[in-house]
N, C-alpha and C. Protein backbone atom coordinates (compact mmCIF):
# COMPACT_ATOMS: atom_id res chain seq x y z
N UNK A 1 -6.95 -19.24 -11.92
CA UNK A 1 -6.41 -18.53 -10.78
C UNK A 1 -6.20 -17.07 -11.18
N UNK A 2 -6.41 -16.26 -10.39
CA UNK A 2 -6.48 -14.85 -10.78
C UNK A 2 -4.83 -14.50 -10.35
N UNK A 3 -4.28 -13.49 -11.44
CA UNK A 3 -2.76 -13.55 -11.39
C UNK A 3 -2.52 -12.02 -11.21
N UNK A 4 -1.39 -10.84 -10.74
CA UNK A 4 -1.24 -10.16 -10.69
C UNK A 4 0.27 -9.79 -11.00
N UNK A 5 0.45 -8.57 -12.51
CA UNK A 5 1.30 -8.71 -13.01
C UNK A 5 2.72 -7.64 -12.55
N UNK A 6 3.66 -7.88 -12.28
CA UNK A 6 4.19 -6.50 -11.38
C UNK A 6 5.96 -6.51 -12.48
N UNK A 7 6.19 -5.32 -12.43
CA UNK A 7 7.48 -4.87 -13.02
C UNK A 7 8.58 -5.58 -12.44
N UNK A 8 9.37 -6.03 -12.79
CA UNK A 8 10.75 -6.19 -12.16
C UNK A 8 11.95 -5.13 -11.51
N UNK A 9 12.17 -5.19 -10.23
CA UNK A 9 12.75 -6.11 -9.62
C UNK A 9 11.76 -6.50 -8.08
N UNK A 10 10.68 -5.52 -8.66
CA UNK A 10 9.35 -5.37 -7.06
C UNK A 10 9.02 -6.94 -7.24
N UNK A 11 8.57 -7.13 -8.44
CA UNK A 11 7.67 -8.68 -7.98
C UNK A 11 8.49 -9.84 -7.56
N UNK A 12 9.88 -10.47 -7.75
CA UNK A 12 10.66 -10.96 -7.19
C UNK A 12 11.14 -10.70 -5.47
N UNK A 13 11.65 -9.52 -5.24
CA UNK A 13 11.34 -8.47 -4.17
C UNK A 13 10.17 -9.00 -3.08
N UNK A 14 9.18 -8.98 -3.75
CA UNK A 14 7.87 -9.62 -3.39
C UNK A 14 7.90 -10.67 -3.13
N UNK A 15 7.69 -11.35 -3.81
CA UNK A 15 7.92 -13.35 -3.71
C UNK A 15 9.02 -13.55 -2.82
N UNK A 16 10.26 -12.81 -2.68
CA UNK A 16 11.06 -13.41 -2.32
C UNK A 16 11.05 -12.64 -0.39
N UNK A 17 10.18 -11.83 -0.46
CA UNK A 17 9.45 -11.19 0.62
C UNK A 17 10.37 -10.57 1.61
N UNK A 18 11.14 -9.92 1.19
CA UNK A 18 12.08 -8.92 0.80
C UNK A 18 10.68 -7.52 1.65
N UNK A 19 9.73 -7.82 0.72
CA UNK A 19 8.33 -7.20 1.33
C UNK A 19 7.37 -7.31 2.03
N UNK A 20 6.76 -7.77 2.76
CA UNK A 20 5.37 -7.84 2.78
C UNK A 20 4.24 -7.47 2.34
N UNK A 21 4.19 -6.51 1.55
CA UNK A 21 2.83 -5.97 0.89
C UNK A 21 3.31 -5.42 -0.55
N UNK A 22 2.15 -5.41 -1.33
CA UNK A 22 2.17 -4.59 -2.68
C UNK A 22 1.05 -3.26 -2.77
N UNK A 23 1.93 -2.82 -2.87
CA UNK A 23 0.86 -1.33 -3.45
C UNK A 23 0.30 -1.21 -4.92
N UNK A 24 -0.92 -0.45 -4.48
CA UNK A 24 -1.50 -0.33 -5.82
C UNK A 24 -2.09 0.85 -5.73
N UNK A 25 -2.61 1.77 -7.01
CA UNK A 25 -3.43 3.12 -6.43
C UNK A 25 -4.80 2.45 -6.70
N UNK A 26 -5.22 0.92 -6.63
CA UNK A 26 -6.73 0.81 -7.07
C UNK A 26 -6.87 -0.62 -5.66
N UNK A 27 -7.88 -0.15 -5.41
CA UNK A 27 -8.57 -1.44 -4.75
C UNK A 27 -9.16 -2.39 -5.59
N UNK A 28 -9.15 -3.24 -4.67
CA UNK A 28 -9.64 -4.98 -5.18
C UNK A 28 -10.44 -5.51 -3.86
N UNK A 29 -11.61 -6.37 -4.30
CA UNK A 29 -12.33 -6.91 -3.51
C UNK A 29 -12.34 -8.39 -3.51
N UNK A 30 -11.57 -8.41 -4.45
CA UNK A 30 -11.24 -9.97 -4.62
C UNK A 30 -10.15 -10.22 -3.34
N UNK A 31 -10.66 -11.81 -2.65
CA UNK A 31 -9.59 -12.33 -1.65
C UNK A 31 -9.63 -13.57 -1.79
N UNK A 32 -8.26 -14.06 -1.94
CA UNK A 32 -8.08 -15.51 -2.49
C UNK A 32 -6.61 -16.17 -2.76
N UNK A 33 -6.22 -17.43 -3.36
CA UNK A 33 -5.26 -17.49 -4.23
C UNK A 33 -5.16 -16.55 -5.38
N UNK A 34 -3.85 -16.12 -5.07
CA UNK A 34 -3.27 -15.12 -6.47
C UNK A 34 -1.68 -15.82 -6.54
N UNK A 35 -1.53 -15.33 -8.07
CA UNK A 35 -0.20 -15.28 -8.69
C UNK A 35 0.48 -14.28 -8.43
N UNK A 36 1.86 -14.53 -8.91
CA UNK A 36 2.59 -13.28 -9.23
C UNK A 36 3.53 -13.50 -10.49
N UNK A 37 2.96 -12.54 -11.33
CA UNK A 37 3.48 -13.04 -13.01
C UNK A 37 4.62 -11.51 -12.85
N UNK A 38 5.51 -11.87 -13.65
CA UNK A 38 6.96 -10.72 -13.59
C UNK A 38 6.31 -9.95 -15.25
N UNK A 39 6.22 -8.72 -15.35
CA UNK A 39 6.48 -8.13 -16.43
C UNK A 39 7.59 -8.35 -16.89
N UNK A 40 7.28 -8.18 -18.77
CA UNK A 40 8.90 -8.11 -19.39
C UNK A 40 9.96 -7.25 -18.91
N UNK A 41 9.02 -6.12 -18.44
CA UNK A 41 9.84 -4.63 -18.62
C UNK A 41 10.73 -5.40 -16.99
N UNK A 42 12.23 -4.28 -16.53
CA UNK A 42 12.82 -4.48 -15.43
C UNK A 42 12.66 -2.69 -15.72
N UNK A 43 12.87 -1.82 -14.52
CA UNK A 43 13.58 -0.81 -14.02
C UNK A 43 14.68 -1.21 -13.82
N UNK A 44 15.13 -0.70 -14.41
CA UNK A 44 16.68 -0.64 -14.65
C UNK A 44 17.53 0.32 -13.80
N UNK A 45 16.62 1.54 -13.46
CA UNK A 45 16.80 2.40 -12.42
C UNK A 45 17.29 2.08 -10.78
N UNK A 46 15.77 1.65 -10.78
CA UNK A 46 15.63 0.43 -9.70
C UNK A 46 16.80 -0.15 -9.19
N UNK A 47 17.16 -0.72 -10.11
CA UNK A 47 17.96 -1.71 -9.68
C UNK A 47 19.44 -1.47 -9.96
N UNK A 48 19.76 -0.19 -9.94
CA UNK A 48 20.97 0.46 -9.96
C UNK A 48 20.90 0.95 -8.45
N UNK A 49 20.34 1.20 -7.37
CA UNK A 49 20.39 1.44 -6.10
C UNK A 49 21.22 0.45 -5.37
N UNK A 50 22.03 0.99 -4.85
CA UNK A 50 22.45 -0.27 -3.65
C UNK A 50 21.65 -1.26 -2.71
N UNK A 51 20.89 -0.56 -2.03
CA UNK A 51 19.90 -1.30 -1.25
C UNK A 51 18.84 -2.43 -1.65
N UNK A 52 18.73 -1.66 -3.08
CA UNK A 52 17.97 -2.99 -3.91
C UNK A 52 19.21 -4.05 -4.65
N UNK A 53 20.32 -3.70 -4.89
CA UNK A 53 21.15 -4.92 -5.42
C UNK A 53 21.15 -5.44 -4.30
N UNK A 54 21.59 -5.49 -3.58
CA UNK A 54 21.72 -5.50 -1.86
C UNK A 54 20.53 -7.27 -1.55
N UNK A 55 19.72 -6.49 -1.36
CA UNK A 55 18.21 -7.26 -1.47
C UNK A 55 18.18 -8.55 -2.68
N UNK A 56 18.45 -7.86 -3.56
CA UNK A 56 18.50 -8.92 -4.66
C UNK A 56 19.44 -9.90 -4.87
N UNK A 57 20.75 -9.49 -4.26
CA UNK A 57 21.91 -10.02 -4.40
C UNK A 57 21.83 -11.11 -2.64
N UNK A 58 21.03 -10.93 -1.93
CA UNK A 58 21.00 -11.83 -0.74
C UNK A 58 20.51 -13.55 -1.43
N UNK A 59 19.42 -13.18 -3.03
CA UNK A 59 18.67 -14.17 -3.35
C UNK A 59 19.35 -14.57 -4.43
N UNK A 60 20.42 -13.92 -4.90
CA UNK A 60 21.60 -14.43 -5.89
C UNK A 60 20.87 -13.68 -7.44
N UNK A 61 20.27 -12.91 -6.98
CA UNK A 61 19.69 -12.15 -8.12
C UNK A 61 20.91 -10.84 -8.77
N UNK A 62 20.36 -10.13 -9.92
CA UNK A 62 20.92 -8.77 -9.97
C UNK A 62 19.75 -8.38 -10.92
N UNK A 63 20.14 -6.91 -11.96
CA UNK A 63 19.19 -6.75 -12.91
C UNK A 63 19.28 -7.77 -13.61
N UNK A 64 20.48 -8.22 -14.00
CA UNK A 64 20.94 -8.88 -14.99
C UNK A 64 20.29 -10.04 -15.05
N UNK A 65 19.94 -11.07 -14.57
CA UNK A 65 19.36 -12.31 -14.19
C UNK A 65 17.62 -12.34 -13.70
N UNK A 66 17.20 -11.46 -13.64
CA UNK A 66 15.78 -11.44 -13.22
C UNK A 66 14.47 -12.30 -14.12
N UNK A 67 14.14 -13.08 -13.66
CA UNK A 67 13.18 -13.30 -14.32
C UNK A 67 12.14 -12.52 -14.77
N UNK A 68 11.88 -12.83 -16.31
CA UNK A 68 10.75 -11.97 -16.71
C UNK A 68 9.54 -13.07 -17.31
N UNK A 69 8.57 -12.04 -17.58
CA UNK A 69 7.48 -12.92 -18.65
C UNK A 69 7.01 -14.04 -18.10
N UNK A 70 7.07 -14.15 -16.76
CA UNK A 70 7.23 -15.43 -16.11
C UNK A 70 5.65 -15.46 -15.16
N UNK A 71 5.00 -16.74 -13.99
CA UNK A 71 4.63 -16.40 -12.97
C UNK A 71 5.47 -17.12 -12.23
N UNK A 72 5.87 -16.28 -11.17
CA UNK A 72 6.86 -17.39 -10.60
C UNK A 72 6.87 -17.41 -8.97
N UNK A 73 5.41 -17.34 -8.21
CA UNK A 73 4.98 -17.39 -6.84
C UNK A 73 3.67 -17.28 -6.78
N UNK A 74 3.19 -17.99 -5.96
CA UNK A 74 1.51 -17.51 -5.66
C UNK A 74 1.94 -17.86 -3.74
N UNK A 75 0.33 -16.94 -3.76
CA UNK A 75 -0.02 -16.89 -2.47
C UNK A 75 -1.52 -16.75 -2.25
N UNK A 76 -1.88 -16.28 -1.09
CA UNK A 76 -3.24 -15.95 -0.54
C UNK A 76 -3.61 -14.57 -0.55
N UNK A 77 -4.41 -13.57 -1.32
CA UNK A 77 -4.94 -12.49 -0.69
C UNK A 77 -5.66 -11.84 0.29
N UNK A 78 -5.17 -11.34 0.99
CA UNK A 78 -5.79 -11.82 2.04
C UNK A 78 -6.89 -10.53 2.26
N UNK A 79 -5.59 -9.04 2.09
CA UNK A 79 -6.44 -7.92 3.03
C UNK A 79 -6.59 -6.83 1.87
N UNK A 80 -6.90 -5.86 1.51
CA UNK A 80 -6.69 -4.53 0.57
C UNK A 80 -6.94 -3.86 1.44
N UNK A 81 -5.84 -2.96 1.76
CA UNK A 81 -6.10 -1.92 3.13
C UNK A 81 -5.64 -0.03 2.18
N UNK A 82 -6.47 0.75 3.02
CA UNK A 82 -6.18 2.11 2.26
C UNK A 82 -5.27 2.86 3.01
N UNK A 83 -4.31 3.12 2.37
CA UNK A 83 -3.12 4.56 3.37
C UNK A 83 -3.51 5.57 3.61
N UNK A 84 -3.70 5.89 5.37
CA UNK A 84 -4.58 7.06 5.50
C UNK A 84 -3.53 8.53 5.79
N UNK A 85 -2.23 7.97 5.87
CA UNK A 85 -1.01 8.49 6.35
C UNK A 85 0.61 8.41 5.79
N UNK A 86 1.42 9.61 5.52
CA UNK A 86 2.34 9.00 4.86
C UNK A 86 3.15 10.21 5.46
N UNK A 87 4.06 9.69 6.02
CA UNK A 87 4.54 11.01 6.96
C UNK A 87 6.50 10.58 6.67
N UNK A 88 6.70 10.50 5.23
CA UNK A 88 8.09 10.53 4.72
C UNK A 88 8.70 9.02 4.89
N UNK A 89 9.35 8.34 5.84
CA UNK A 89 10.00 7.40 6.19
C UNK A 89 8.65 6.01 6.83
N UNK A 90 7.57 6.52 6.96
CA UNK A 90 6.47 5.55 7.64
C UNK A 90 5.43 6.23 7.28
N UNK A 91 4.47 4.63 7.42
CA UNK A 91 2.69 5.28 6.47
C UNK A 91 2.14 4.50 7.61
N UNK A 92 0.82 4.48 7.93
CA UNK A 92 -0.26 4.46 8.16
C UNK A 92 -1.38 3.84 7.51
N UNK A 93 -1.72 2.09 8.31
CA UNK A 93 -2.78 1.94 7.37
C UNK A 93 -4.55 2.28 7.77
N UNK A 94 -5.59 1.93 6.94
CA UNK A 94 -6.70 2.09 7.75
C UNK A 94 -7.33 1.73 8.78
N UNK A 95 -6.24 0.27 9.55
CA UNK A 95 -6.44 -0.08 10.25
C UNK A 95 -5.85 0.25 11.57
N UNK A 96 -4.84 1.49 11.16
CA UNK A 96 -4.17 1.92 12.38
C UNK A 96 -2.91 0.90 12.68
N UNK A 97 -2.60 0.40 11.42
CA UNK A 97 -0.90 -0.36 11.25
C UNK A 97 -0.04 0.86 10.34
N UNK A 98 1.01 0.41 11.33
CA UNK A 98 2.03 1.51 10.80
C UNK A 98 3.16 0.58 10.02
N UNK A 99 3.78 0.87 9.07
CA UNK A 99 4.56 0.15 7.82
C UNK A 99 5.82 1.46 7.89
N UNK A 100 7.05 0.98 7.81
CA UNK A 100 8.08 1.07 8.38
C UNK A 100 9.24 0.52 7.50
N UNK A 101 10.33 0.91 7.48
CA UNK A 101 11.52 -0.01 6.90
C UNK A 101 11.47 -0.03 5.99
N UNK A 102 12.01 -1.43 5.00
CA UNK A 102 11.75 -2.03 3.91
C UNK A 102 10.80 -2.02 3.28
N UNK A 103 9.45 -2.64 4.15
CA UNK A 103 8.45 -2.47 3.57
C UNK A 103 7.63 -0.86 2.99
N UNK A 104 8.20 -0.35 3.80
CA UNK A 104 7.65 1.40 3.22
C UNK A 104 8.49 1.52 1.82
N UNK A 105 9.87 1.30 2.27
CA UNK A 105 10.95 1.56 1.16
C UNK A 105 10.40 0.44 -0.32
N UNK A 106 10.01 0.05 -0.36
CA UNK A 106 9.63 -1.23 -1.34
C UNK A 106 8.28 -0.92 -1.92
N UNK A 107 7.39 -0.26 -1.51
CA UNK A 107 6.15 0.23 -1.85
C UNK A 107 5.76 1.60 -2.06
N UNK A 108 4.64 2.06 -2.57
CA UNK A 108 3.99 3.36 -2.73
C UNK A 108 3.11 3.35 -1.86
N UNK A 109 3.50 4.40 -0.27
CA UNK A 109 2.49 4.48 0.14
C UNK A 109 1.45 6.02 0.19
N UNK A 110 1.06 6.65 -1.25
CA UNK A 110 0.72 7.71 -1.40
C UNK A 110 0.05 7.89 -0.53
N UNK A 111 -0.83 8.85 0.31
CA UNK A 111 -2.01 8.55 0.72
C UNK A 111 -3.62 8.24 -0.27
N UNK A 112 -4.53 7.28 0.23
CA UNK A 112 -5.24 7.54 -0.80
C UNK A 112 -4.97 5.93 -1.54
N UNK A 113 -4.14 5.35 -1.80
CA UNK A 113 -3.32 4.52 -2.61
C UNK A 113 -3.92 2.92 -1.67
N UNK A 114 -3.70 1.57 -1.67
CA UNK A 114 -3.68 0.77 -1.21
C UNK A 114 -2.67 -0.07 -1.15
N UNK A 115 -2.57 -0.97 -0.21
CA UNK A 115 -2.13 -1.98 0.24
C UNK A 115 -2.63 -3.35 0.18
N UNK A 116 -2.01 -4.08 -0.67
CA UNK A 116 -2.39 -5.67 -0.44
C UNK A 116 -1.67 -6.36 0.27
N UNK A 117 -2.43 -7.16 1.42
CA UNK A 117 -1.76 -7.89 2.18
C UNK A 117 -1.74 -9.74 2.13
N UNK A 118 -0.89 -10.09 1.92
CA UNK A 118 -1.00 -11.48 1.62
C UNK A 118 -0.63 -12.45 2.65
N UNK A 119 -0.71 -13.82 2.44
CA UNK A 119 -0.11 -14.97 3.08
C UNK A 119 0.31 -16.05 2.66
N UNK A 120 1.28 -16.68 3.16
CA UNK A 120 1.45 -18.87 2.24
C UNK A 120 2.22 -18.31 1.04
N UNK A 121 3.41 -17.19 0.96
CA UNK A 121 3.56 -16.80 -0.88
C UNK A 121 4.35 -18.43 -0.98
N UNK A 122 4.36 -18.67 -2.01
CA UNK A 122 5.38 -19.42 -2.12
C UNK A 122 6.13 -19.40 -3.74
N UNK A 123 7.36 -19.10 -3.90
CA UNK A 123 8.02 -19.15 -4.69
C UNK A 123 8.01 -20.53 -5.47
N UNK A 124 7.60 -20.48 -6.74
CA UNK A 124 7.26 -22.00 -7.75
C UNK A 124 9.14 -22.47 -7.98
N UNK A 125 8.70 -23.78 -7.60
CA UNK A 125 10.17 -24.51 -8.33
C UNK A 125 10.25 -24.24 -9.98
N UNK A 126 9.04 -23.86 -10.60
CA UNK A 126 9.72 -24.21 -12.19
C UNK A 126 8.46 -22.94 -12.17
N UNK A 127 9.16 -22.17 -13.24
CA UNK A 127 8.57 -20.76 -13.47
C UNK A 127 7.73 -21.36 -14.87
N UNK A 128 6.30 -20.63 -14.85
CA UNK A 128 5.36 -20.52 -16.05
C UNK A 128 5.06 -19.76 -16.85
N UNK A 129 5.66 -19.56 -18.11
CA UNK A 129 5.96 -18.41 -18.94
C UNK A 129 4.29 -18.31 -19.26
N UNK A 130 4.12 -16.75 -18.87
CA UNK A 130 2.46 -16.20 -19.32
C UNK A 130 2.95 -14.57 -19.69
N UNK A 131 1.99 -14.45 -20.51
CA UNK A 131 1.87 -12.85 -21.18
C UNK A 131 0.92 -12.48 -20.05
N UNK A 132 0.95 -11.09 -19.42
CA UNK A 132 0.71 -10.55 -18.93
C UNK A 132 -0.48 -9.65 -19.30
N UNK A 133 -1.12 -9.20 -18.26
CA UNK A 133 -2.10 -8.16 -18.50
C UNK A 133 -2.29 -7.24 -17.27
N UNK A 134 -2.74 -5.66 -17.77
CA UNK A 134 -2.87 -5.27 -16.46
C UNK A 134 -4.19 -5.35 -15.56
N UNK A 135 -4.40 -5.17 -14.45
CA UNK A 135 -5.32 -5.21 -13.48
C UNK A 135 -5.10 -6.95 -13.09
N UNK A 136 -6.30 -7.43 -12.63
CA UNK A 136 -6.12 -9.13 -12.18
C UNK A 136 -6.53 -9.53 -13.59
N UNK A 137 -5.92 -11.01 -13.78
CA UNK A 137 -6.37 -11.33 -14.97
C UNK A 137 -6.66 -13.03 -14.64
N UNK A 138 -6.96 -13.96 -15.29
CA UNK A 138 -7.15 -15.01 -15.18
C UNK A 138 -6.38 -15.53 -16.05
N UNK A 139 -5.75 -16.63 -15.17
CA UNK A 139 -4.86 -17.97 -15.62
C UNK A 139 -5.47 -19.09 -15.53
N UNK A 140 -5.47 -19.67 -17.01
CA UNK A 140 -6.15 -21.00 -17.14
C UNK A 140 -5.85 -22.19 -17.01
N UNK A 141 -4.52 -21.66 -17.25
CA UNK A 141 -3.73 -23.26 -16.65
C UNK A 141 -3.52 -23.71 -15.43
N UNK A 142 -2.98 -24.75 -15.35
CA UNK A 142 -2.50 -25.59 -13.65
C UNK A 142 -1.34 -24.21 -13.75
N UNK A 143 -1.37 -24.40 -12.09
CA UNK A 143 0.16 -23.41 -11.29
C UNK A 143 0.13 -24.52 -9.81
């Protein structure tokens, strides 16, 4: 299964869909089942904001408790869309969807940059400790 590895407290954030989309500055043509594996690293920054304890603290999370090193959700890939627009508080996708709220606040929408759009995430009952890599990588085991 092809896995995608994201910093803490976004990839939880994510899974716990807090978001709807992940940003990336690279496209992918791959569409399918994907993972979501947690980097070791947390922003620590991050997660000194209110709005993100906030978020995190709805799922009984904090920095303190975050899973790392982990995969701990998969879903469907569905779309890779490009930001043609980023006008401060709301972006613009290529499809002429506008992203708003949380989801703007939760992502990079540089212009130029992409959007992955997913479906079905589902958060795993028992987390699978994997080392990470960047870009998509392949997981050999059952998930």
């Amino acid at each position: 299964m092809k896995v995608l590895s994201m910093i803490q407290p976004w990839a939880s954030l994510f899974v716990l869909r807090e978001s709807q989309y992940e940003t990336r500055t690279w496209k992918t043509n791959y569409r399918g089942d994907l993972a979501i594996h947690t980097s070791k690293k947390i922003d620590k920054q991050v997660c000194s904001y209110r709005i993100i304890q906030d978020l995190l603290g709805k799922h009984g999370y904090s920095a303190d408790n975050l899973p790392t090193g982990v995969i701990i959700g998969v879903c469907k890939l569905r779309n890779c869309l490009k930001v043609v627009e980023n006008h401060g508080t709301w972006a613009v996708l290529e499809d002429g969807r506008k992203v708003s709220g949380n989801d703007f606040l939760l992502g990079d929408f540089d212009v130029g940059g992409y959007v992955w759009e997913v479906e079905d995430m589902r958060l795993l009952e028992k987390y699978i400790p994997a080392k990470g890599q960047l870009g998509l990588w392949e997981y050999g085991g059952e998930i």
